[in-house]
PDB file of N, CA and C in Angstrom:
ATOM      1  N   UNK A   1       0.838  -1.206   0.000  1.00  0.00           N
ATOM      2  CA  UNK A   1       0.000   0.000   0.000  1.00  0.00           C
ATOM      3  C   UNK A   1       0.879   1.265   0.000  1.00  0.00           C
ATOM      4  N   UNK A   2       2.360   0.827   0.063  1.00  0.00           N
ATOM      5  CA  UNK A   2       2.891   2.335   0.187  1.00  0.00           C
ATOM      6  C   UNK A   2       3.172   2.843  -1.210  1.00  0.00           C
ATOM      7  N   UNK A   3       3.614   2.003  -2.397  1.00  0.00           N
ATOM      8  CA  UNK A   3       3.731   2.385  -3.268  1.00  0.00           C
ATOM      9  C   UNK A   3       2.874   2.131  -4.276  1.00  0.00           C
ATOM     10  N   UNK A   4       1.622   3.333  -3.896  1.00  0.00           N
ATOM     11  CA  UNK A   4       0.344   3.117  -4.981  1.00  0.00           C
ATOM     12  C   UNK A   4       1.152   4.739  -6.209  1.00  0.00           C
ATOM     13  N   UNK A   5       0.874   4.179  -6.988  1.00  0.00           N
ATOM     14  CA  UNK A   5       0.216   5.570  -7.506  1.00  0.00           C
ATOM     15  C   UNK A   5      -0.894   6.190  -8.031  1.00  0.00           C
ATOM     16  N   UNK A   6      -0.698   7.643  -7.727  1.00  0.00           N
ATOM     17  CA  UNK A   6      -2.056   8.119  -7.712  1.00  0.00           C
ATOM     18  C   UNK A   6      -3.781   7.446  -7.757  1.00  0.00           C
ATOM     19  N   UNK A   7      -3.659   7.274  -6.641  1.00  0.00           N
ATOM     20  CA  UNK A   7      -5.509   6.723  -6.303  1.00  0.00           C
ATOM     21  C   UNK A   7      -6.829   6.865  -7.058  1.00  0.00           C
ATOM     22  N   UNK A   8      -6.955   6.236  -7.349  1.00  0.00           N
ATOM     23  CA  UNK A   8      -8.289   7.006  -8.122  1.00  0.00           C
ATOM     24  C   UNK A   8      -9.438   8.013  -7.320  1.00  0.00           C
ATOM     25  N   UNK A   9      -9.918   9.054  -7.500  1.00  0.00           N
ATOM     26  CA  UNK A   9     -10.237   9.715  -6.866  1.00  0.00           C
ATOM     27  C   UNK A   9     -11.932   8.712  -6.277  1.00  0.00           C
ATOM     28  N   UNK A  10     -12.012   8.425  -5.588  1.00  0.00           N
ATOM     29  CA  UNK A  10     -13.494   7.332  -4.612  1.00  0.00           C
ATOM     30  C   UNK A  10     -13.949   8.542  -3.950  1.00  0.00           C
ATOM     31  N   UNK A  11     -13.293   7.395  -2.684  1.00  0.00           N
ATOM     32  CA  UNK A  11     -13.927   7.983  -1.391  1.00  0.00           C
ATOM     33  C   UNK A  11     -12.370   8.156  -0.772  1.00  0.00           C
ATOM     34  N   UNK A  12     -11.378   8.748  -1.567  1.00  0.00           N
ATOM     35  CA  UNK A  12     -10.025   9.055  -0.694  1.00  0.00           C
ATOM     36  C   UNK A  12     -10.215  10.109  -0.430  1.00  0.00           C
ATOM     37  N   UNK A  13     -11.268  11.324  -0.114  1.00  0.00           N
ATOM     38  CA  UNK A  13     -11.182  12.609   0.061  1.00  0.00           C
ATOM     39  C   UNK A  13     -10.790  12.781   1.642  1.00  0.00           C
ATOM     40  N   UNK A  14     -10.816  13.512   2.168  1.00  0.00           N
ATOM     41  CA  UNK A  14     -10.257  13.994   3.783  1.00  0.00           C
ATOM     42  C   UNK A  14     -11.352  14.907   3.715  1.00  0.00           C
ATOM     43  N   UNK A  15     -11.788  15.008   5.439  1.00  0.00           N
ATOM     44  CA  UNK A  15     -13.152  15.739   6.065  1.00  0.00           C
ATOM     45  C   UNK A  15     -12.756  17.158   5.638  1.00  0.00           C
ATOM     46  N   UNK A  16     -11.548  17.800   5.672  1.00  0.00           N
ATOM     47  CA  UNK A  16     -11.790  18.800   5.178  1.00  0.00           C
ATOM     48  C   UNK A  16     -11.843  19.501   3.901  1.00  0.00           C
ATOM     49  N   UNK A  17     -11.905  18.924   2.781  1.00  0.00           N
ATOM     50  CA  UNK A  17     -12.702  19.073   1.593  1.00  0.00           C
ATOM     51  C   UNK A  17     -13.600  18.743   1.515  1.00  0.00           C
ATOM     52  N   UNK A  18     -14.240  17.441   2.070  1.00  0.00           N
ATOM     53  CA  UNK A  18     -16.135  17.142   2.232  1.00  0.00           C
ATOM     54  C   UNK A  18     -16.767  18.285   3.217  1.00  0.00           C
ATOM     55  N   UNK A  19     -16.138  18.538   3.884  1.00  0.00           N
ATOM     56  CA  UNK A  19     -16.372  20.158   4.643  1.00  0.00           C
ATOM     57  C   UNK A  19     -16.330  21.090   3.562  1.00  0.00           C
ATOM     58  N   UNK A  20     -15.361  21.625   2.662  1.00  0.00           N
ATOM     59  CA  UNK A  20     -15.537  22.854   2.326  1.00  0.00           C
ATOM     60  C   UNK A  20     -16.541  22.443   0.463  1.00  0.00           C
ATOM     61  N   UNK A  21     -17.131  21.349   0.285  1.00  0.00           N
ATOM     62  CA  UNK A  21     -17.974  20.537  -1.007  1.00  0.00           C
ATOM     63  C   UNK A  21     -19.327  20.882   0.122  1.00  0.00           C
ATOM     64  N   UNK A  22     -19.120  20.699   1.556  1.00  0.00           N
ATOM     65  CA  UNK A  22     -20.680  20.858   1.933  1.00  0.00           C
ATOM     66  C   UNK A  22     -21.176  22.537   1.752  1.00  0.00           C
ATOM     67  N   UNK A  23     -19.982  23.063   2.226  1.00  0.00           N
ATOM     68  CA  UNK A  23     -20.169  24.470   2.148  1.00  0.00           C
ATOM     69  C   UNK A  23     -20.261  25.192   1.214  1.00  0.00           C
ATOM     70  N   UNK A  24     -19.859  25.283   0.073  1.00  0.00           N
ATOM     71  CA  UNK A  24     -19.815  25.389  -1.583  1.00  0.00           C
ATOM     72  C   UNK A  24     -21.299  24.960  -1.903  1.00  0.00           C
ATOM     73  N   UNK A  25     -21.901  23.894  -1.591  1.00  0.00           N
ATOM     74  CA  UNK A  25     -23.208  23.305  -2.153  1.00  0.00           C
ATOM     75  C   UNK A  25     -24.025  24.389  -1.436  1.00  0.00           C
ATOM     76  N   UNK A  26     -23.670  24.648   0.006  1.00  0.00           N
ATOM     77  CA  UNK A  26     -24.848  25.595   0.329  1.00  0.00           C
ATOM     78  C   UNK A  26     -24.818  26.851   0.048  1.00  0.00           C
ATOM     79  N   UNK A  27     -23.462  27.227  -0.004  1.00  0.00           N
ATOM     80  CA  UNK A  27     -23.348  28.689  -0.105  1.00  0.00           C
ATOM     81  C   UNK A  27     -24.010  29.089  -1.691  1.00  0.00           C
ATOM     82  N   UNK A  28     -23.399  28.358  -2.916  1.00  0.00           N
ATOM     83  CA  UNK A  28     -23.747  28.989  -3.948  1.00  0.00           C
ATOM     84  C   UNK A  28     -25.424  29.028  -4.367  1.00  0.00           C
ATOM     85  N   UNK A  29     -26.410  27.981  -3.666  1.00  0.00           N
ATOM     86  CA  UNK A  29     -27.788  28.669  -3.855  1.00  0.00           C
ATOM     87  C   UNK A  29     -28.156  30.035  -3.433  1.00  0.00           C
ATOM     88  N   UNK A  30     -27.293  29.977  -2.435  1.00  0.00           N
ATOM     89  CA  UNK A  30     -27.987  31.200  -1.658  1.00  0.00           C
ATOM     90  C   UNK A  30     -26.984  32.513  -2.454  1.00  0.00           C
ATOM     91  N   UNK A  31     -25.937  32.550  -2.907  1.00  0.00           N
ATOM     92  CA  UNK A  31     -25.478  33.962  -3.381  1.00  0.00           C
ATOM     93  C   UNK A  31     -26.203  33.790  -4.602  1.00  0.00           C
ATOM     94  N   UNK A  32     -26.478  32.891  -5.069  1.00  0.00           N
ATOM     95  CA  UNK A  32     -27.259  33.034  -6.786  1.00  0.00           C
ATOM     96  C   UNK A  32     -28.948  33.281  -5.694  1.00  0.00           C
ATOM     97  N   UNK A  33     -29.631  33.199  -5.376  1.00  0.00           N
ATOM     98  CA  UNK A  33     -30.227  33.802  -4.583  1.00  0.00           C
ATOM     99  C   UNK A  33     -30.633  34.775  -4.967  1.00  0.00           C
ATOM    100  N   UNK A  34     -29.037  35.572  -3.765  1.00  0.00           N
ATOM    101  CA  UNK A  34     -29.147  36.559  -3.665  1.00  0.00           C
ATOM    102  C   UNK A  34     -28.790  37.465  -4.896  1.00  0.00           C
ATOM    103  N   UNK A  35     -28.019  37.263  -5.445  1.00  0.00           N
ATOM    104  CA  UNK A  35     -28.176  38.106  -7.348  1.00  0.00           C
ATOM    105  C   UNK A  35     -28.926  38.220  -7.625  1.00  0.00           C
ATOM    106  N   UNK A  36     -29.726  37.218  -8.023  1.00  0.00           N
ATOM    107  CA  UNK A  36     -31.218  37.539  -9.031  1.00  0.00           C
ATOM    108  C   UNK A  36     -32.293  37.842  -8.188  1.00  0.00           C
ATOM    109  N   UNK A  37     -32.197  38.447  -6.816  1.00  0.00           N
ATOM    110  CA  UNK A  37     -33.438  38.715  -6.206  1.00  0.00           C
ATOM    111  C   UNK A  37     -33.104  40.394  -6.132  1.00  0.00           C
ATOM    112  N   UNK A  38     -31.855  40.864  -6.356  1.00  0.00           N
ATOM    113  CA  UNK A  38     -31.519  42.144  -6.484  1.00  0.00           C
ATOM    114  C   UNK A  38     -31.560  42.868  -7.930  1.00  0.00           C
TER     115      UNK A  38
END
């Protein structure tokens, strides 16, 4: 296992990109939202 190369992208992500993919999903309804309601 030490000498893989490059993984295919699965489920190798780390919590803090599924953190900032949760935040991205919510944030961009709401600034498109907020554009077209202005």
């Amino acid at each position: 296992m030490k000498n893989q190369p490059k993984p295919p992208i699965t489920l190798n992500v780390d919590p803090a990109t599924l953190l900032w993919v949760c935040v991205l999903l919510f944030l961009i309804p709401l600034l498109l939202t907020g554009l077209l309601s202005h």
